[in-house]
N, C-alpha and C. Protein backbone atom coordinates (compact mmCIF):
# COMPACT_ATOMS: atom_id res chain seq x y z
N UNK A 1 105.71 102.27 126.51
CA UNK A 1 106.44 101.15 127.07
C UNK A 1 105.56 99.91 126.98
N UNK A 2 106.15 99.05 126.67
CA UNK A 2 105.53 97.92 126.31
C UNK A 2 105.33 96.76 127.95
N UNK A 3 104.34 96.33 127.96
CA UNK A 3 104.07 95.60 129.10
C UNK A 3 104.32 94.17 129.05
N UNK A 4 104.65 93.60 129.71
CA UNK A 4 104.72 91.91 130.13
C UNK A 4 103.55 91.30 130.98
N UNK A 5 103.05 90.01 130.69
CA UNK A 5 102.42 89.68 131.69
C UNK A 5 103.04 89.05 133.08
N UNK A 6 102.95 89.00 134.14
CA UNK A 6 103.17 88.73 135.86
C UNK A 6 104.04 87.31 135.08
N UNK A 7 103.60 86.47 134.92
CA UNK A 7 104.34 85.25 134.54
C UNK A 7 105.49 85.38 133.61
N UNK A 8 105.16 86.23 132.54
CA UNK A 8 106.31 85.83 131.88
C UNK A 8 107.43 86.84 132.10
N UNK A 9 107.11 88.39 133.04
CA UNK A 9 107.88 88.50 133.33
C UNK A 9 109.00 88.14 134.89
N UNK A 10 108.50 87.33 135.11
CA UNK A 10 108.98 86.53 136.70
C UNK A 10 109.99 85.56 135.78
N UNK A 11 109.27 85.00 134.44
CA UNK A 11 110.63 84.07 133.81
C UNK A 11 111.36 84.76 133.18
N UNK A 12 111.06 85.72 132.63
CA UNK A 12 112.25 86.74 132.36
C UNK A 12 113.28 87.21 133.04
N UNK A 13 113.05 87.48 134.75
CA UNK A 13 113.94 87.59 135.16
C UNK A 13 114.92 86.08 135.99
N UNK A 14 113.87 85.28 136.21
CA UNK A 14 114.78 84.03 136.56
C UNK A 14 115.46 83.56 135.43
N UNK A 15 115.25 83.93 133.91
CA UNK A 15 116.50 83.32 132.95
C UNK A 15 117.20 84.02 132.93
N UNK A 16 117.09 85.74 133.11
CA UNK A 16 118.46 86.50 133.29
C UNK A 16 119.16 85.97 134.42
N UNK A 17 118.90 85.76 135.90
CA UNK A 17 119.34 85.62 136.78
C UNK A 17 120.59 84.49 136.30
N UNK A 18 119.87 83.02 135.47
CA UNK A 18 120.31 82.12 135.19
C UNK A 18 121.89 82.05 134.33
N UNK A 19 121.31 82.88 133.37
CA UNK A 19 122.05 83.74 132.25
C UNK A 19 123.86 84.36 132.98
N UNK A 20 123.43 85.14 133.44
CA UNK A 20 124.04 85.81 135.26
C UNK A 20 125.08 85.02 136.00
N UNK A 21 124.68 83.85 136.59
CA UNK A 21 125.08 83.07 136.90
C UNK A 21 125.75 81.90 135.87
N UNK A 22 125.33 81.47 135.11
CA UNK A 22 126.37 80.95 134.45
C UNK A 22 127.42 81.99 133.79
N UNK A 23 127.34 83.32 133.25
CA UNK A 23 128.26 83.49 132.26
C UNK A 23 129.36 84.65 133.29
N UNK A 24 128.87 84.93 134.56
CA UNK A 24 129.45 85.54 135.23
C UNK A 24 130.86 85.58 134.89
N UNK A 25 131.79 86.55 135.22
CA UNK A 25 133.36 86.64 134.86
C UNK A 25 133.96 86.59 133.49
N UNK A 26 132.49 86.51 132.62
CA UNK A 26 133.06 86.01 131.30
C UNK A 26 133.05 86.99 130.11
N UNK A 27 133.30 87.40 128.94
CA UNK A 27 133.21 88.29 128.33
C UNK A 27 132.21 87.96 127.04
N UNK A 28 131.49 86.89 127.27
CA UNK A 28 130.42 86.38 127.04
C UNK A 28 129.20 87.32 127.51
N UNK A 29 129.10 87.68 128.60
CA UNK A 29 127.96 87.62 129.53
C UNK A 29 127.29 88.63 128.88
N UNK A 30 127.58 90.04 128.20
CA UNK A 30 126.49 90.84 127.49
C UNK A 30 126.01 90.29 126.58
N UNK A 31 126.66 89.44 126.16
CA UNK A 31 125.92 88.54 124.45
C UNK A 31 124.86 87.68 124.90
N UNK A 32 125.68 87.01 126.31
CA UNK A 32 124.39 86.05 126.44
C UNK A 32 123.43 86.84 127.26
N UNK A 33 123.58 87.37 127.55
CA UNK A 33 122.04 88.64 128.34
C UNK A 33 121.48 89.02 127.62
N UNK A 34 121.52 89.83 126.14
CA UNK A 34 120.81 90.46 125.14
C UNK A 34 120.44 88.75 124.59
N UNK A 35 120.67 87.81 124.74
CA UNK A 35 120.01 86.27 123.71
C UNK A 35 118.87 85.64 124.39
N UNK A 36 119.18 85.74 125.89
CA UNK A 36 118.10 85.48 126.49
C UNK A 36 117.26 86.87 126.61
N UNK A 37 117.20 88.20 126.78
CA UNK A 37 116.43 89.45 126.57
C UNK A 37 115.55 89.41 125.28
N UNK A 38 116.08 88.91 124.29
CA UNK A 38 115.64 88.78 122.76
C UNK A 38 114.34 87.31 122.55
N UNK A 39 114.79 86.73 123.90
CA UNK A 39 113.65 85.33 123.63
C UNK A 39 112.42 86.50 124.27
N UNK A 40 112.43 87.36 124.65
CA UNK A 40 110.85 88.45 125.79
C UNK A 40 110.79 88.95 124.75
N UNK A 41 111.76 90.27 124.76
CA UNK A 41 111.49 91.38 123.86
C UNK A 41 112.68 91.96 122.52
N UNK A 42 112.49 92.19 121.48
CA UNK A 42 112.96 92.75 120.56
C UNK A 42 113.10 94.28 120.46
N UNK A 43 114.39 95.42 120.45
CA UNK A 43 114.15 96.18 120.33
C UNK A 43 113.71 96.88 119.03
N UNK A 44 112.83 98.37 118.99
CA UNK A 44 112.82 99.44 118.11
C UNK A 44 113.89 99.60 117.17
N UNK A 45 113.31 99.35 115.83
CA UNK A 45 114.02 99.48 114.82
C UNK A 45 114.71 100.71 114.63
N UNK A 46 115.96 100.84 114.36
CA UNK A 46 116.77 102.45 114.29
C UNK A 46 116.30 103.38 113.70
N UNK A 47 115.66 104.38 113.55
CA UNK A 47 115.73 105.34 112.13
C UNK A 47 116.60 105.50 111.31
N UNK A 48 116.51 105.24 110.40
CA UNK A 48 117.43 106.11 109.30
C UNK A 48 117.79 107.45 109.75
N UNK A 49 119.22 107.59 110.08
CA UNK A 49 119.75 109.22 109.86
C UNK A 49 120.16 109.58 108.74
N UNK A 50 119.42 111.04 108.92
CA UNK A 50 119.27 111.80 107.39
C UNK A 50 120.81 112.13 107.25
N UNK A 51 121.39 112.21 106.08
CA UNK A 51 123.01 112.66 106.26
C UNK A 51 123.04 114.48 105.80
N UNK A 52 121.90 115.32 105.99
CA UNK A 52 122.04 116.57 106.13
C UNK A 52 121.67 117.05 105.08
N UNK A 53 121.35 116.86 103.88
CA UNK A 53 120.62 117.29 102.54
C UNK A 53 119.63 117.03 102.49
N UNK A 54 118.87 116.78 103.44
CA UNK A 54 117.43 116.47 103.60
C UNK A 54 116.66 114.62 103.14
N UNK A 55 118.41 113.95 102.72
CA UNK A 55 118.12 112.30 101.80
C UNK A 55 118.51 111.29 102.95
N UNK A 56 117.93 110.13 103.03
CA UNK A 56 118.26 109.25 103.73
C UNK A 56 119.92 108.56 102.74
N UNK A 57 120.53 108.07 103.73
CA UNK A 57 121.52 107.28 103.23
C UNK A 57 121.08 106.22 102.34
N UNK A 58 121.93 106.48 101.65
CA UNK A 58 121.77 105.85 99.79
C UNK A 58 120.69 105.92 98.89
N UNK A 59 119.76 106.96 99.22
CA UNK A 59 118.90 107.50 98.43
C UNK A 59 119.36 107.61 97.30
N UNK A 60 118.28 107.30 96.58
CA UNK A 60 118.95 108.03 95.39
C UNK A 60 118.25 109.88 94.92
């Protein structure tokens, strides 16, 4: 797990809060939560799933 420092995660959560509060009721509000989440942290790139012949998708 990846760590934050005391500061930046205290603004991390006052821009979600912010985030929160403006987009409340809206069908906006997961888009804009993951835009401000994405200014902290980026998630783990997906693996490739193998499609069962032992090849990644579009192997050749």
């Amino acid at each position: 797990m990846r760590v934050l420092p005391p500061h930046k995660y205290a603004k991390l959560v006052n821009d979600l809060l912010d985030t929160v509060i403006i987009y409340q009721g809206t069908q906006q509000l997961r888009a804009q939560i993951s835009k401000t989440l994405s200014n902290y942290v980026q998630p783990e790139p997906e693996k490739a799933k193998n499609d069962g012949n032992g090849k990644q998708p579009g192997a050749l």
